[in-house]
C-alpha atoms as a PDB file:
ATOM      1  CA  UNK A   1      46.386-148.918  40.751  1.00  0.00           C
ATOM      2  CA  UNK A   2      44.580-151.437  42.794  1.00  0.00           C
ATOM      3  CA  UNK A   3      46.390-150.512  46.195  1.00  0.00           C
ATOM      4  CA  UNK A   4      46.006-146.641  45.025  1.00  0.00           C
ATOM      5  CA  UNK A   5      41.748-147.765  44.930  1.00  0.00           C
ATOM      6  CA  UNK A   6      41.944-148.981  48.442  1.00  0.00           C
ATOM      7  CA  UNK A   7      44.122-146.202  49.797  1.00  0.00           C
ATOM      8  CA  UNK A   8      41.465-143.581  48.552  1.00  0.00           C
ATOM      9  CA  UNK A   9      38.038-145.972  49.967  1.00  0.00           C
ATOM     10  CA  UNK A  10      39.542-146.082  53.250  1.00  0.00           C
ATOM     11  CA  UNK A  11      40.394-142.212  53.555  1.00  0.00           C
ATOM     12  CA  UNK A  12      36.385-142.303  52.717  1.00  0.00           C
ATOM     13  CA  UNK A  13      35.215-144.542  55.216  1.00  0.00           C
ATOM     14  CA  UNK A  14      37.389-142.842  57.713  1.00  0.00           C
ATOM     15  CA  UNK A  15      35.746-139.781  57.224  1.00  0.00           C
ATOM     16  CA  UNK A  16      32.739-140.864  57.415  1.00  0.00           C
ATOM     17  CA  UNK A  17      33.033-142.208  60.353  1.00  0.00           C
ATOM     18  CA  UNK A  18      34.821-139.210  61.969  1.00  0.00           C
ATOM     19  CA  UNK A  19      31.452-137.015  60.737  1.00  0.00           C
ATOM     20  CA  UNK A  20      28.960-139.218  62.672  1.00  0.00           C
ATOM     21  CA  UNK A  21      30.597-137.431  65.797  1.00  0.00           C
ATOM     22  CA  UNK A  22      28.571-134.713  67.261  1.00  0.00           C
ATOM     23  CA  UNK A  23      25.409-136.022  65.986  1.00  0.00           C
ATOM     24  CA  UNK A  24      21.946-136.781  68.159  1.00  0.00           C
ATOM     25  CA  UNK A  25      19.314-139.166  67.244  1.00  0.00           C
ATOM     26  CA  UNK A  26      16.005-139.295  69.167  1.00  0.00           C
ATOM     27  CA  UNK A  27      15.101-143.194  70.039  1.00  0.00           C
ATOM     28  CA  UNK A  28      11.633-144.534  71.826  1.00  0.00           C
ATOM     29  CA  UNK A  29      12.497-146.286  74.151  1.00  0.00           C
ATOM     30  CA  UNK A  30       9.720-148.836  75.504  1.00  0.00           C
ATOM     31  CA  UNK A  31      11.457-149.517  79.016  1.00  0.00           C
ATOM     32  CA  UNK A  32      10.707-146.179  80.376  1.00  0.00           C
ATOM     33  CA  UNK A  33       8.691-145.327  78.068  1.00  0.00           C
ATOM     34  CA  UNK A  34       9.892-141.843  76.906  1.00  0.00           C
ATOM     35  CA  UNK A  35      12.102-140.649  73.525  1.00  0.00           C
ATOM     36  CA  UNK A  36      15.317-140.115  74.691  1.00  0.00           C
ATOM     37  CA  UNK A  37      18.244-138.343  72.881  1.00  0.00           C
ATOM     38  CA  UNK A  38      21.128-139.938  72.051  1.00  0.00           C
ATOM     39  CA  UNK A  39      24.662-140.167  70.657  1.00  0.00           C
ATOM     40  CA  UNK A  40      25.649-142.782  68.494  1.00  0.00           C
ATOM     41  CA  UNK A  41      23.539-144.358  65.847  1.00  0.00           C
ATOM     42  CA  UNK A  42      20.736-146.568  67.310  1.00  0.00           C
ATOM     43  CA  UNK A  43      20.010-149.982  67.095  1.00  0.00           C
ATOM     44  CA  UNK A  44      16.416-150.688  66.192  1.00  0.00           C
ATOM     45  CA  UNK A  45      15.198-153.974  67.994  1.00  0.00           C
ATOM     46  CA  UNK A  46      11.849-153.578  69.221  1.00  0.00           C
ATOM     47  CA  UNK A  47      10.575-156.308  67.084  1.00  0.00           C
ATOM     48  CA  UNK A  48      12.598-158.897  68.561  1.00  0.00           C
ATOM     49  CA  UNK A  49      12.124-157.915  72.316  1.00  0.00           C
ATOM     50  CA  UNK A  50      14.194-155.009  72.597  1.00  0.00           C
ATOM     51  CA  UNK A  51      13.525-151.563  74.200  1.00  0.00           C
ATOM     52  CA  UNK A  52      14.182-149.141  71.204  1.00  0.00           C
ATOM     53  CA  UNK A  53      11.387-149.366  69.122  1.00  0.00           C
ATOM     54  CA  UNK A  54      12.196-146.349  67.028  1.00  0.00           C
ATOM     55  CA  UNK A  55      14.879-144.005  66.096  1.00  0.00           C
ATOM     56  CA  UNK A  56      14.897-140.600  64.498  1.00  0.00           C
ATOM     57  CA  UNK A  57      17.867-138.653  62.891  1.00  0.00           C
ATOM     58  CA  UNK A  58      20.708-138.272  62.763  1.00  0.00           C
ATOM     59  CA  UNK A  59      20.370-134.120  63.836  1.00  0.00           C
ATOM     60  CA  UNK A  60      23.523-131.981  63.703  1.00  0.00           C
ATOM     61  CA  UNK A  61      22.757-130.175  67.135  1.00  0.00           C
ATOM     62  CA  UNK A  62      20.928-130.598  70.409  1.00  0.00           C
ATOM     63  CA  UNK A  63      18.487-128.141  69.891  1.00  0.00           C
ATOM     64  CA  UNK A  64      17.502-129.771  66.574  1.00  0.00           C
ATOM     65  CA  UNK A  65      16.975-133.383  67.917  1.00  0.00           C
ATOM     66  CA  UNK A  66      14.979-131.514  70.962  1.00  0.00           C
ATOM     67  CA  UNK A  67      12.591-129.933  68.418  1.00  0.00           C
ATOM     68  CA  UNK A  68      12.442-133.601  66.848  1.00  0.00           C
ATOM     69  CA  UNK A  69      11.481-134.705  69.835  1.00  0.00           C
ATOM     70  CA  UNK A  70       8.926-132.040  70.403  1.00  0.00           C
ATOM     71  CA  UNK A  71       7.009-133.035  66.813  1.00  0.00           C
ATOM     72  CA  UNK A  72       6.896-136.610  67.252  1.00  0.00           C
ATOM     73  CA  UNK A  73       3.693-137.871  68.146  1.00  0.00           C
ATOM     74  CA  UNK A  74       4.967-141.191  69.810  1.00  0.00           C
ATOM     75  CA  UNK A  75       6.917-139.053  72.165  1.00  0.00           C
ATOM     76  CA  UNK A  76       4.975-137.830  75.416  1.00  0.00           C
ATOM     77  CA  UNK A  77       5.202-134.180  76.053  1.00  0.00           C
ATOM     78  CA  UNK A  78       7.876-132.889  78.341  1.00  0.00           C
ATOM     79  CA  UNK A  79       7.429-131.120  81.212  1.00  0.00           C
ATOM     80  CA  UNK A  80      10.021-128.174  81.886  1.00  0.00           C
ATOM     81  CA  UNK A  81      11.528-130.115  85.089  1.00  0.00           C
ATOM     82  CA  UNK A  82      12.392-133.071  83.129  1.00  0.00           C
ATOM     83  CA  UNK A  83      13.918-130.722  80.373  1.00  0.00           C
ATOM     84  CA  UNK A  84      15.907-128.686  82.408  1.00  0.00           C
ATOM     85  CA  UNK A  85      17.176-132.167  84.675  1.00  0.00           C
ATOM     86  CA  UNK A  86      18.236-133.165  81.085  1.00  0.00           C
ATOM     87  CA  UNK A  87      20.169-130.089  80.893  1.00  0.00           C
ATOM     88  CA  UNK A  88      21.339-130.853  84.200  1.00  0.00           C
ATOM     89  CA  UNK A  89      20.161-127.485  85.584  1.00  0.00           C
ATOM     90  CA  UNK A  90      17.689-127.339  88.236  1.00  0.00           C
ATOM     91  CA  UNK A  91      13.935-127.039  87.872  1.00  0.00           C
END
């Protein structure tokens, strides 16, 4: 019964960890001093001298964390050129 218990937690912890992928958080980061989007879940350590100081999400698509990104107030405003060099178009 026991070995039956453990079978079933880890076929839950393995799909939980197979849903994080494809998800976006938004993160502050104090180095360059912009939010930036990312992929994997952040690790908030601005209070011990670290450049992420805070982290928003997780957001099932891209367009979702960019309108995140677009309501926080910590974030500054985006221009289109840095939006579409994101995108990795051209200006």
């Amino acid at each position: 019964m026991k070995s039956l218990l453990l079978a079933g937690a880890m076929i839950v912890a393995t799909g939980a960890i197979c849903r994080a992928d494809g998800l976006y958080w938004v993160v502050g980061n104090r180095a360059t001093n912009s939010c930036d989007i990312v992929t994997s879940n952040p690790v908030i350590d601005g209070l011990v001298g670290g450049n992420i100081w805070f982290g928003s999400g997780p957001y099932k698509s891209l367009d979702d964390a960019r309108l995140a990104r677009s309501t926080i107030n910590a974030c500054p405003k985006e221009d289109p050129a840095t939006q579409a060099a994101d995108e990795g178009r051209p200006g």
